[in-house]
PDB file of N, CA and C in Angstrom:
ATOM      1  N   UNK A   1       0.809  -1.184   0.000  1.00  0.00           N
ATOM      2  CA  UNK A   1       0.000   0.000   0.000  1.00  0.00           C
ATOM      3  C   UNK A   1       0.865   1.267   0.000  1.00  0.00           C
ATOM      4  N   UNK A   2       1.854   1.395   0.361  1.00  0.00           N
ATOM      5  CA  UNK A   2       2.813   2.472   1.074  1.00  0.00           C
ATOM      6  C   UNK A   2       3.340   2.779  -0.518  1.00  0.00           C
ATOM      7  N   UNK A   3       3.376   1.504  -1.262  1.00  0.00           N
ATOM      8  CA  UNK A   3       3.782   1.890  -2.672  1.00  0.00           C
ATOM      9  C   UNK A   3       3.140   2.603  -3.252  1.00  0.00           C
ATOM     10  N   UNK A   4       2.050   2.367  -3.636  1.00  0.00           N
ATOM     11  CA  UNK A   4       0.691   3.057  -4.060  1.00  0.00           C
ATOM     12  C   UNK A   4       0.737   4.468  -3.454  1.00  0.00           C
ATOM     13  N   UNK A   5       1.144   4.888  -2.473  1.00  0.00           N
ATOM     14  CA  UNK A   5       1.134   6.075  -1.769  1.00  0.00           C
ATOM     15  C   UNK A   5       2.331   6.795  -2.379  1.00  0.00           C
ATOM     16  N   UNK A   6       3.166   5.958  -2.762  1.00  0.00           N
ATOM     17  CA  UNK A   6       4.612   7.135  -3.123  1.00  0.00           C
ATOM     18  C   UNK A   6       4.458   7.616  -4.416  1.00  0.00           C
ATOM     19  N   UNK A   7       3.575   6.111  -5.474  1.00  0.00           N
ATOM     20  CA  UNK A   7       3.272   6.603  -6.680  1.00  0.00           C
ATOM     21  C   UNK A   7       2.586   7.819  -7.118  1.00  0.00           C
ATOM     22  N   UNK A   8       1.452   8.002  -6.154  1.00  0.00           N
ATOM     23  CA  UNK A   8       0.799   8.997  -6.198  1.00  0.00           C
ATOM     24  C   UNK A   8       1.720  10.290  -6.029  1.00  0.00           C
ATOM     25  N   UNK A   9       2.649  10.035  -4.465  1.00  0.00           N
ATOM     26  CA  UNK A   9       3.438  11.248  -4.262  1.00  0.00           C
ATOM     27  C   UNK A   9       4.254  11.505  -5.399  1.00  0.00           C
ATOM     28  N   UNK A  10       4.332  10.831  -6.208  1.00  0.00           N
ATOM     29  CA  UNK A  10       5.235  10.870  -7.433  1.00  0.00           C
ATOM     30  C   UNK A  10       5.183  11.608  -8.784  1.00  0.00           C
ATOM     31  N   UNK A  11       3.354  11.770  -8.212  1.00  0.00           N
ATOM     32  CA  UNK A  11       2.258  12.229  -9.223  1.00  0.00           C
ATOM     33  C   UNK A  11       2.576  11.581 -10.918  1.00  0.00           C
ATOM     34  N   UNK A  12       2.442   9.554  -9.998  1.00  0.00           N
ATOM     35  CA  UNK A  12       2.113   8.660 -11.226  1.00  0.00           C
ATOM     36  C   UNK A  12       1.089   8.403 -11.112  1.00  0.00           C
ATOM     37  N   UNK A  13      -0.196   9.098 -11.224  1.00  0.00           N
ATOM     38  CA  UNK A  13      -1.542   8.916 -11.048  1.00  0.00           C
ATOM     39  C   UNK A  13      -1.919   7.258 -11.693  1.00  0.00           C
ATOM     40  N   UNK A  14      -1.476   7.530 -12.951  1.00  0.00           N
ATOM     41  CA  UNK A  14      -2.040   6.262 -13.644  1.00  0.00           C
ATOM     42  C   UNK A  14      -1.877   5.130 -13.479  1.00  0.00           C
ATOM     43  N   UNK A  15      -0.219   4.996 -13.012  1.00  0.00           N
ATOM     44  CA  UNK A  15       0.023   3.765 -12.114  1.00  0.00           C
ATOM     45  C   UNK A  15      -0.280   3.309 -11.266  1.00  0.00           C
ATOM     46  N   UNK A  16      -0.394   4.672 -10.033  1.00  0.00           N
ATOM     47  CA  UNK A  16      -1.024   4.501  -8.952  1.00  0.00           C
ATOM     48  C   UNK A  16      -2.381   3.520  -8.915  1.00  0.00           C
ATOM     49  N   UNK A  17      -3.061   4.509  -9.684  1.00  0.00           N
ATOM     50  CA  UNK A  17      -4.984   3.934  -9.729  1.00  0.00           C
ATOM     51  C   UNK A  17      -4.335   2.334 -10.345  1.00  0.00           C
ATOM     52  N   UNK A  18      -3.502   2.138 -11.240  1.00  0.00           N
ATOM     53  CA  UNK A  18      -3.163   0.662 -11.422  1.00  0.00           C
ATOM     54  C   UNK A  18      -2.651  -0.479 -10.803  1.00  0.00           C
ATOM     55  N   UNK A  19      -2.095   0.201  -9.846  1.00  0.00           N
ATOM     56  CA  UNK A  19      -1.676  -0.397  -8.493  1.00  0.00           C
ATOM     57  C   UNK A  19      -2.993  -0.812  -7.539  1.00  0.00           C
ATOM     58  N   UNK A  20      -3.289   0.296  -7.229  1.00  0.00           N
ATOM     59  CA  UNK A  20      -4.531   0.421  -6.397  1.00  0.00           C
ATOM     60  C   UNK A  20      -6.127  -0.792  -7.082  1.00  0.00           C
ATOM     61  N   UNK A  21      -5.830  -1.207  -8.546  1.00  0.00           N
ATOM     62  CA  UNK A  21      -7.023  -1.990  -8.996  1.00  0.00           C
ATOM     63  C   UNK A  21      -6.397  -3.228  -8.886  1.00  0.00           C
ATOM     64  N   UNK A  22      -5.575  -3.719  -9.100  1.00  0.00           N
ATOM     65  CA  UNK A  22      -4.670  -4.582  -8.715  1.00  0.00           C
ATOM     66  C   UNK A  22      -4.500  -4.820  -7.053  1.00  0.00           C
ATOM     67  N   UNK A  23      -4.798  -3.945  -6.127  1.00  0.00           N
ATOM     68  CA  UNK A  23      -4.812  -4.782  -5.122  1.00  0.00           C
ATOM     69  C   UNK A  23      -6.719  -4.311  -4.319  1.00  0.00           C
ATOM     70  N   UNK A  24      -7.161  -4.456  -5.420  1.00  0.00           N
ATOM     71  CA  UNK A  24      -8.663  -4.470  -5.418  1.00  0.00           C
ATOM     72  C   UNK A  24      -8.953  -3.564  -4.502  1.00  0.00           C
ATOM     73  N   UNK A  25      -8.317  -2.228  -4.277  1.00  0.00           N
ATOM     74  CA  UNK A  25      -9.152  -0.864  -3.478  1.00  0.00           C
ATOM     75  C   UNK A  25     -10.018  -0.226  -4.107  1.00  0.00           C
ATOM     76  N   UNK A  26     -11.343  -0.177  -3.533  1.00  0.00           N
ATOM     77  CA  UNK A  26     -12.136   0.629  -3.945  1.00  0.00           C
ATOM     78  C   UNK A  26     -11.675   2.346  -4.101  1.00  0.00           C
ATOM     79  N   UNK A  27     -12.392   2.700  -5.415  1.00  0.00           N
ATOM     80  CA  UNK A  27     -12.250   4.284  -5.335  1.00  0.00           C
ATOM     81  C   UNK A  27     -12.001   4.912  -4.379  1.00  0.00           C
ATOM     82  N   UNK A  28     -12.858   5.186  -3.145  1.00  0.00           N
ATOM     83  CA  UNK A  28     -12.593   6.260  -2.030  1.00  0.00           C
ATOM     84  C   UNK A  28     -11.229   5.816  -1.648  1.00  0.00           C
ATOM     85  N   UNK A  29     -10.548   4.607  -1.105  1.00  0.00           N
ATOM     86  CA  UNK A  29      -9.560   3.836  -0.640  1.00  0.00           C
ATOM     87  C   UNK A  29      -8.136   4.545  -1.553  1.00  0.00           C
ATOM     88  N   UNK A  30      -8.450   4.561  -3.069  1.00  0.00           N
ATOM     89  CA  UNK A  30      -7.659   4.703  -3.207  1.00  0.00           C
ATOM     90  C   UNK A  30      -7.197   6.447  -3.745  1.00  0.00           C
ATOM     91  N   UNK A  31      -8.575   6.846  -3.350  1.00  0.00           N
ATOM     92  CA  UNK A  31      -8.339   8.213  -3.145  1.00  0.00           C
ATOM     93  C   UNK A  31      -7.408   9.135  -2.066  1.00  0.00           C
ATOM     94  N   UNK A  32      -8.120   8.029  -0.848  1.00  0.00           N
ATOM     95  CA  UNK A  32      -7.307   8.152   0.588  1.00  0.00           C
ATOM     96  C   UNK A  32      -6.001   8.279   0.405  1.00  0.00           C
ATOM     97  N   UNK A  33      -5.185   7.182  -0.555  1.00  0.00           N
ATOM     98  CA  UNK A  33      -3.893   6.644  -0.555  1.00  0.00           C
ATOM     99  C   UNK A  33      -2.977   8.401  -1.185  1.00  0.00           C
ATOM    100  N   UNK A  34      -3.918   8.739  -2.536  1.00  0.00           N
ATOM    101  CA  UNK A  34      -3.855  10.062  -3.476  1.00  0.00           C
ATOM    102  C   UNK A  34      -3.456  10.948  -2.212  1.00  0.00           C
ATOM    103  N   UNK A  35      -4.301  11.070  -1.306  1.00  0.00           N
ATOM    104  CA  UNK A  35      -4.212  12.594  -0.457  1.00  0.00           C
ATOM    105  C   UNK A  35      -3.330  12.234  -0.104  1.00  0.00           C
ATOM    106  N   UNK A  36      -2.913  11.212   0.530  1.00  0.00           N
ATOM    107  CA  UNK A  36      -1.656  10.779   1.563  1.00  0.00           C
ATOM    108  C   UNK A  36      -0.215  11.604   1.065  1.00  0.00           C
ATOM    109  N   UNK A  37      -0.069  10.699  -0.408  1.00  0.00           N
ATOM    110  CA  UNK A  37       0.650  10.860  -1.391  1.00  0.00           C
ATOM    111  C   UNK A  37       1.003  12.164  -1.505  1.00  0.00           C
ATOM    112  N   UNK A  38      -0.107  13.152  -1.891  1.00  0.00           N
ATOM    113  CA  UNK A  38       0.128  14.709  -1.657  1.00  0.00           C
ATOM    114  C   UNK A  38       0.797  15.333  -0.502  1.00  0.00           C
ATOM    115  N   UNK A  39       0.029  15.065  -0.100  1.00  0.00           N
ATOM    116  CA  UNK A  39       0.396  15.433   1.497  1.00  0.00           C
ATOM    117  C   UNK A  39       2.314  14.981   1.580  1.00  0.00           C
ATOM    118  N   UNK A  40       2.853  14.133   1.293  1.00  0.00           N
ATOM    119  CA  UNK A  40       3.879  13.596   1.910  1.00  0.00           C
ATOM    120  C   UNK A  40       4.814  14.572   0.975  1.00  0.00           C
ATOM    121  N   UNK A  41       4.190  14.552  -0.381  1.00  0.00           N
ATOM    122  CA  UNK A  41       4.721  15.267  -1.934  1.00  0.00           C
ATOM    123  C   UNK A  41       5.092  16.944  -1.168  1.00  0.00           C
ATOM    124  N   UNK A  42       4.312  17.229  -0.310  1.00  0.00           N
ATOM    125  CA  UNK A  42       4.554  18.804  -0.345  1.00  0.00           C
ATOM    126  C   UNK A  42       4.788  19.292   0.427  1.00  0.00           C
ATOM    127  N   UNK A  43       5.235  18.374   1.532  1.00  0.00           N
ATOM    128  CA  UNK A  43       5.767  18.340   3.055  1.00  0.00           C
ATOM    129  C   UNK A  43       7.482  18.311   2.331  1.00  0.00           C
ATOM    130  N   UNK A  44       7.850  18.356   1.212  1.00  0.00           N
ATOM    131  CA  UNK A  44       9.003  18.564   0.898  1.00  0.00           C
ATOM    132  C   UNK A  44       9.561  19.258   0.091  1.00  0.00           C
ATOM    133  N   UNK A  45       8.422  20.191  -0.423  1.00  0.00           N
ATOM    134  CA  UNK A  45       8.803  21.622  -0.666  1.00  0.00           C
ATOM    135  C   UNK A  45       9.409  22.759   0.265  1.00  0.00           C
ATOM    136  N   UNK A  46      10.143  23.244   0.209  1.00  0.00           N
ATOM    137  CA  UNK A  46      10.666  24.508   0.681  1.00  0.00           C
ATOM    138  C   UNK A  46      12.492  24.683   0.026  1.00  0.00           C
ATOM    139  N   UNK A  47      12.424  26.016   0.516  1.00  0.00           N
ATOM    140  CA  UNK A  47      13.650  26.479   0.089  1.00  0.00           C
ATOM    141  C   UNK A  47      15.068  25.960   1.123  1.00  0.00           C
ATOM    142  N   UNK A  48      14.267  25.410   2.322  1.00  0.00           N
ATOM    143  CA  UNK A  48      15.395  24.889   3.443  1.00  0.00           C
ATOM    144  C   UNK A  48      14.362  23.820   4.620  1.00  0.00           C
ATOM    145  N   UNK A  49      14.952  22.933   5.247  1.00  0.00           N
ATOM    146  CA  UNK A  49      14.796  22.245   5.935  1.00  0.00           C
ATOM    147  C   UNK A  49      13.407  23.128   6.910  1.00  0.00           C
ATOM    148  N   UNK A  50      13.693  24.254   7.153  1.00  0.00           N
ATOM    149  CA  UNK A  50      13.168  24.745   7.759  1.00  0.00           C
ATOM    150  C   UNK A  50      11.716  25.005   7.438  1.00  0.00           C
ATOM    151  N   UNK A  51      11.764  25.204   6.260  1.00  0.00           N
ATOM    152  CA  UNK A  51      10.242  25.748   5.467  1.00  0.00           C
ATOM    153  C   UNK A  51       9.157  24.445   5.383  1.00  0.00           C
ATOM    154  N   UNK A  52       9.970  23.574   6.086  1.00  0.00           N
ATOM    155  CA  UNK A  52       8.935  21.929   6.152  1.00  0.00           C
ATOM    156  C   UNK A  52       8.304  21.800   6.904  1.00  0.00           C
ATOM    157  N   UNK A  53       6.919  21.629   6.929  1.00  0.00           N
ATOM    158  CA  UNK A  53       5.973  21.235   8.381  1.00  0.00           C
ATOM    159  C   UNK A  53       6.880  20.325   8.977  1.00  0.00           C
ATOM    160  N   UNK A  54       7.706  19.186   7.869  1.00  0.00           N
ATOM    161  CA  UNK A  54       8.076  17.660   9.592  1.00  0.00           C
ATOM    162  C   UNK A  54       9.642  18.045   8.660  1.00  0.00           C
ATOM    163  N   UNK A  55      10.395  17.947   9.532  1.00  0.00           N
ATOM    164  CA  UNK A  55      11.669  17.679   9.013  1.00  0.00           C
ATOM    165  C   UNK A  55      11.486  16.214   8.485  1.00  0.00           C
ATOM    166  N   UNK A  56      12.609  15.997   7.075  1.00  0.00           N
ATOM    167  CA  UNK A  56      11.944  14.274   6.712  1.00  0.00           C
ATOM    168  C   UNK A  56      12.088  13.368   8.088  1.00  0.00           C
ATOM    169  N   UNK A  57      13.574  13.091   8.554  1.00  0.00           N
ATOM    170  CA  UNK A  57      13.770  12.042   9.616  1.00  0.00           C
ATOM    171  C   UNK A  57      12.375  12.168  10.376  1.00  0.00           C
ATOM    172  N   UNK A  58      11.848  13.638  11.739  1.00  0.00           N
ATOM    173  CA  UNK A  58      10.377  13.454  12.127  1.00  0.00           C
ATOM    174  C   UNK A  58       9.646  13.039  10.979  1.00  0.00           C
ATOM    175  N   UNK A  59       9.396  12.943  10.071  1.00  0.00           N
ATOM    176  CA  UNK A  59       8.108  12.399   9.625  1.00  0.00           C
ATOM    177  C   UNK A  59       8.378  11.161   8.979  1.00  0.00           C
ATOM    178  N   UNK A  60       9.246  10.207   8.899  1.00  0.00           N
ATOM    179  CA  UNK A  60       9.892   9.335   9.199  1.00  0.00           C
ATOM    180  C   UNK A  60       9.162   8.357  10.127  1.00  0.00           C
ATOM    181  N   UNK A  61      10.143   9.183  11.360  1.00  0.00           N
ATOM    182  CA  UNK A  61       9.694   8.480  12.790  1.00  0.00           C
ATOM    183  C   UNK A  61       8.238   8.258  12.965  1.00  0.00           C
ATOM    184  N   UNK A  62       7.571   9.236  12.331  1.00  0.00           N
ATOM    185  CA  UNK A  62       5.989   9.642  12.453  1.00  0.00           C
ATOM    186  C   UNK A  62       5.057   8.546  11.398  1.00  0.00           C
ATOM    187  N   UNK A  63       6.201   8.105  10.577  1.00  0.00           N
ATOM    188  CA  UNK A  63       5.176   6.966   9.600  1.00  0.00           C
ATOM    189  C   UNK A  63       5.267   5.746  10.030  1.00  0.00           C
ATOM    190  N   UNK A  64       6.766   5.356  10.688  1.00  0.00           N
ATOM    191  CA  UNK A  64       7.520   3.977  10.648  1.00  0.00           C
ATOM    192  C   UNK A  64       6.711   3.186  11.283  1.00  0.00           C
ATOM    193  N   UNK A  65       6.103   3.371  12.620  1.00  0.00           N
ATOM    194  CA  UNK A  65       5.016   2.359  13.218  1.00  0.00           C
ATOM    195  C   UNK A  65       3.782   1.816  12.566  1.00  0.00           C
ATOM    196  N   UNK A  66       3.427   2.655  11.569  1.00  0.00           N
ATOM    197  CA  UNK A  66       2.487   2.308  10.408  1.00  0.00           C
ATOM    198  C   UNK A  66       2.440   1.496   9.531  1.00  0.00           C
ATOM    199  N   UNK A  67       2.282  -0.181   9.612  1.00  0.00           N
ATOM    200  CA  UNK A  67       2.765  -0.862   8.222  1.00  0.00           C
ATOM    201  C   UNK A  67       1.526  -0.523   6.698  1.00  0.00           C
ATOM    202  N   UNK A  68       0.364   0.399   7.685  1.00  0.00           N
ATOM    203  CA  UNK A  68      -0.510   0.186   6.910  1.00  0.00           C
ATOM    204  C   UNK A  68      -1.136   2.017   6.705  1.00  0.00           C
ATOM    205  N   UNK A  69      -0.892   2.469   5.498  1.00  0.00           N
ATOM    206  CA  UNK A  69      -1.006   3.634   5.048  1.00  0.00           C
ATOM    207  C   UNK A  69      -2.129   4.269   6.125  1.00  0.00           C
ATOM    208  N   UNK A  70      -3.558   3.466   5.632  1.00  0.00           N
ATOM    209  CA  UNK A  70      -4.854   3.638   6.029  1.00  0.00           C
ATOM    210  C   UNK A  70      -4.850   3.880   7.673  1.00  0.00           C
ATOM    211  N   UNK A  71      -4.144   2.826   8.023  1.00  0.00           N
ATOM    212  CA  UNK A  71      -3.935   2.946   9.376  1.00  0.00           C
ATOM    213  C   UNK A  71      -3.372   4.572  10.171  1.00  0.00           C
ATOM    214  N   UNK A  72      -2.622   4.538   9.455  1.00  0.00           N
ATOM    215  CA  UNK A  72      -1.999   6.353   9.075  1.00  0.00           C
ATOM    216  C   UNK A  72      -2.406   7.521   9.087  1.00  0.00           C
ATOM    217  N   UNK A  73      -3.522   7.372   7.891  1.00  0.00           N
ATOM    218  CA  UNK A  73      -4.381   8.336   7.749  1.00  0.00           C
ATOM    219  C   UNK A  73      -5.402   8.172   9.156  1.00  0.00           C
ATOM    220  N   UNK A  74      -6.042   7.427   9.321  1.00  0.00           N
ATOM    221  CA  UNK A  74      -7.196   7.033  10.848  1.00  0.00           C
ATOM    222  C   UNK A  74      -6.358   7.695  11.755  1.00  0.00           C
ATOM    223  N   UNK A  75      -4.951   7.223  12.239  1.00  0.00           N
ATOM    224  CA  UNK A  75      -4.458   7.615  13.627  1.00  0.00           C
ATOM    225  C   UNK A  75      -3.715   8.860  13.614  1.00  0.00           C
ATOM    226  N   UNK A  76      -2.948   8.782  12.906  1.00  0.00           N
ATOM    227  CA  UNK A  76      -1.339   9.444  13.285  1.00  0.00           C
ATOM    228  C   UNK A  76      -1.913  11.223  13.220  1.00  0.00           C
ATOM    229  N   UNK A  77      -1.429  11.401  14.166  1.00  0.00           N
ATOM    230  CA  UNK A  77      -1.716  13.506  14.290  1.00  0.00           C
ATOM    231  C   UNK A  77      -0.501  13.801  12.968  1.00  0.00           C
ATOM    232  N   UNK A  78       0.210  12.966  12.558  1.00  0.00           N
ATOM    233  CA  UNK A  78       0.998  13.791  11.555  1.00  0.00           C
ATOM    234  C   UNK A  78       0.483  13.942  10.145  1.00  0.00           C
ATOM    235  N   UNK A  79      -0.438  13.058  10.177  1.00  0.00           N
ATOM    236  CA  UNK A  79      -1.705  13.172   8.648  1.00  0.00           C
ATOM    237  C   UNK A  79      -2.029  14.358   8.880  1.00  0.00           C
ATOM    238  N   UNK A  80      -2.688  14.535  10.143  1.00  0.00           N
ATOM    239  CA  UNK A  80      -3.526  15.299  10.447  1.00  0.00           C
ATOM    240  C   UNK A  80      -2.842  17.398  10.077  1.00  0.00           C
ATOM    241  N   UNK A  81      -1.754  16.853  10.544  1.00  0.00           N
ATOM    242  CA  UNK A  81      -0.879  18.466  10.567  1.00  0.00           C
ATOM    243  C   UNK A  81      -0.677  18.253   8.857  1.00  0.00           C
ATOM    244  N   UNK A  82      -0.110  17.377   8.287  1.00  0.00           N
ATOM    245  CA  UNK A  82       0.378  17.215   7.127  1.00  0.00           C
ATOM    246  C   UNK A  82      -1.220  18.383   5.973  1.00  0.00           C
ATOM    247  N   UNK A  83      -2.225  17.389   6.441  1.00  0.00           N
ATOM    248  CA  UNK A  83      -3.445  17.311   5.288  1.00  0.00           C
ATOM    249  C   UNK A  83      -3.471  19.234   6.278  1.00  0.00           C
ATOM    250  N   UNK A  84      -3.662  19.928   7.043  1.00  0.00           N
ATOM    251  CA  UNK A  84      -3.915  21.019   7.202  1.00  0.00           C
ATOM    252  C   UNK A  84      -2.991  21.832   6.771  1.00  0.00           C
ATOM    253  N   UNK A  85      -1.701  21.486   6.381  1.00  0.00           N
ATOM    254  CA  UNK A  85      -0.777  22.638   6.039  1.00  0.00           C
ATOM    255  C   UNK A  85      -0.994  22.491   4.125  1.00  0.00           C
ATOM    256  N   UNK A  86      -2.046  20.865   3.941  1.00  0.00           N
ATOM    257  CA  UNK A  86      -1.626  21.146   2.514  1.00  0.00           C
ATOM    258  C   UNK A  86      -2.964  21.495   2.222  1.00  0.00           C
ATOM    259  N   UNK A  87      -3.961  21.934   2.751  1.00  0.00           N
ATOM    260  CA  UNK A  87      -5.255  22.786   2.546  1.00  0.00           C
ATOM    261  C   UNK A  87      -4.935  24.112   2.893  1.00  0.00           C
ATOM    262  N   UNK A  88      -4.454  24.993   3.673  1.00  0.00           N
ATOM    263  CA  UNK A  88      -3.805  26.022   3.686  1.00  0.00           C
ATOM    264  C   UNK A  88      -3.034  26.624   2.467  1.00  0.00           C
ATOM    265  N   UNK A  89      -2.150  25.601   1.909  1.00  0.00           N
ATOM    266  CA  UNK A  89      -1.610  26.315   0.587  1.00  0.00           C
ATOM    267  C   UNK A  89      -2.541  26.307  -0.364  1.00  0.00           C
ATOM    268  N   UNK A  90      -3.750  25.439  -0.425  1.00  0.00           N
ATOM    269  CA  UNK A  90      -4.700  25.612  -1.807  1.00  0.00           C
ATOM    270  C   UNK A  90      -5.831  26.124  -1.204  1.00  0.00           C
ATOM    271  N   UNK A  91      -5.546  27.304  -0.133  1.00  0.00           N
ATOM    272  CA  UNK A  91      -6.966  28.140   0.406  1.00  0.00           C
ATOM    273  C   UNK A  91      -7.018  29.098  -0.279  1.00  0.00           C
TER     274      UNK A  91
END
C-alpha cells in the first residue's frame, strides 16, 4: 500500500490507480492513498529544511510504526498536521 502512496506522491496517477485496482481498493480507498501521497509530496517543498511542516527524519519516525497507510491516515496527528498545512496552501 505504502507503494501506491509514493506513486501517487510521485504524481504517477495512472500507475497509482493501477496499483490500487490490482490490489482491489475501492475508489474512495484509493483516493485516501492520493491525499496521503500529496500530502507527503509537499511536506518537501521549501527552500530549506526549515520551510517543512516535519523535518523528513520526524516524519519518518511519524510513519515507521504504520505498516498500513490507512492505518496512518485514521491515527497518526501527523496526517492530520500534514493534510492542514496542505489545505492552507490551496486556500
Amino acid at each position: 500500500m505504502w507503494a501506491i502512496v509514493a506513486a501517487f506522491g510521485d504524481n504517477l496517477r495512472r500507475s497509482a490507480y493501477a496499483l490500487a485496482e490490482d490490489a482491489d481498493l475501492t475508489e474512495p480507498q484509493a483516493d485516501k492513498l492520493a491525499l496521503l501521497g500529496g500530502c507527503l509530496n509537499y511536506n518537501g517543498y521549501g527552500d530549506s529544511l526549515e520551510d517543512l511542516h516535519f523535518h523528513p527524519a520526524k516524519l519518518y519516525q511519524a510513519m515507521e510504526p504504520y505498516a498500513d497507510p490507512f492505518v496512518f491516515i485514521a491515527k497518526s496527528p501527523a496526517f492530520i498536521a500534514l493534510l492542514r498545512d496542505l489545505m492552507m496552501i490551496f486556500a
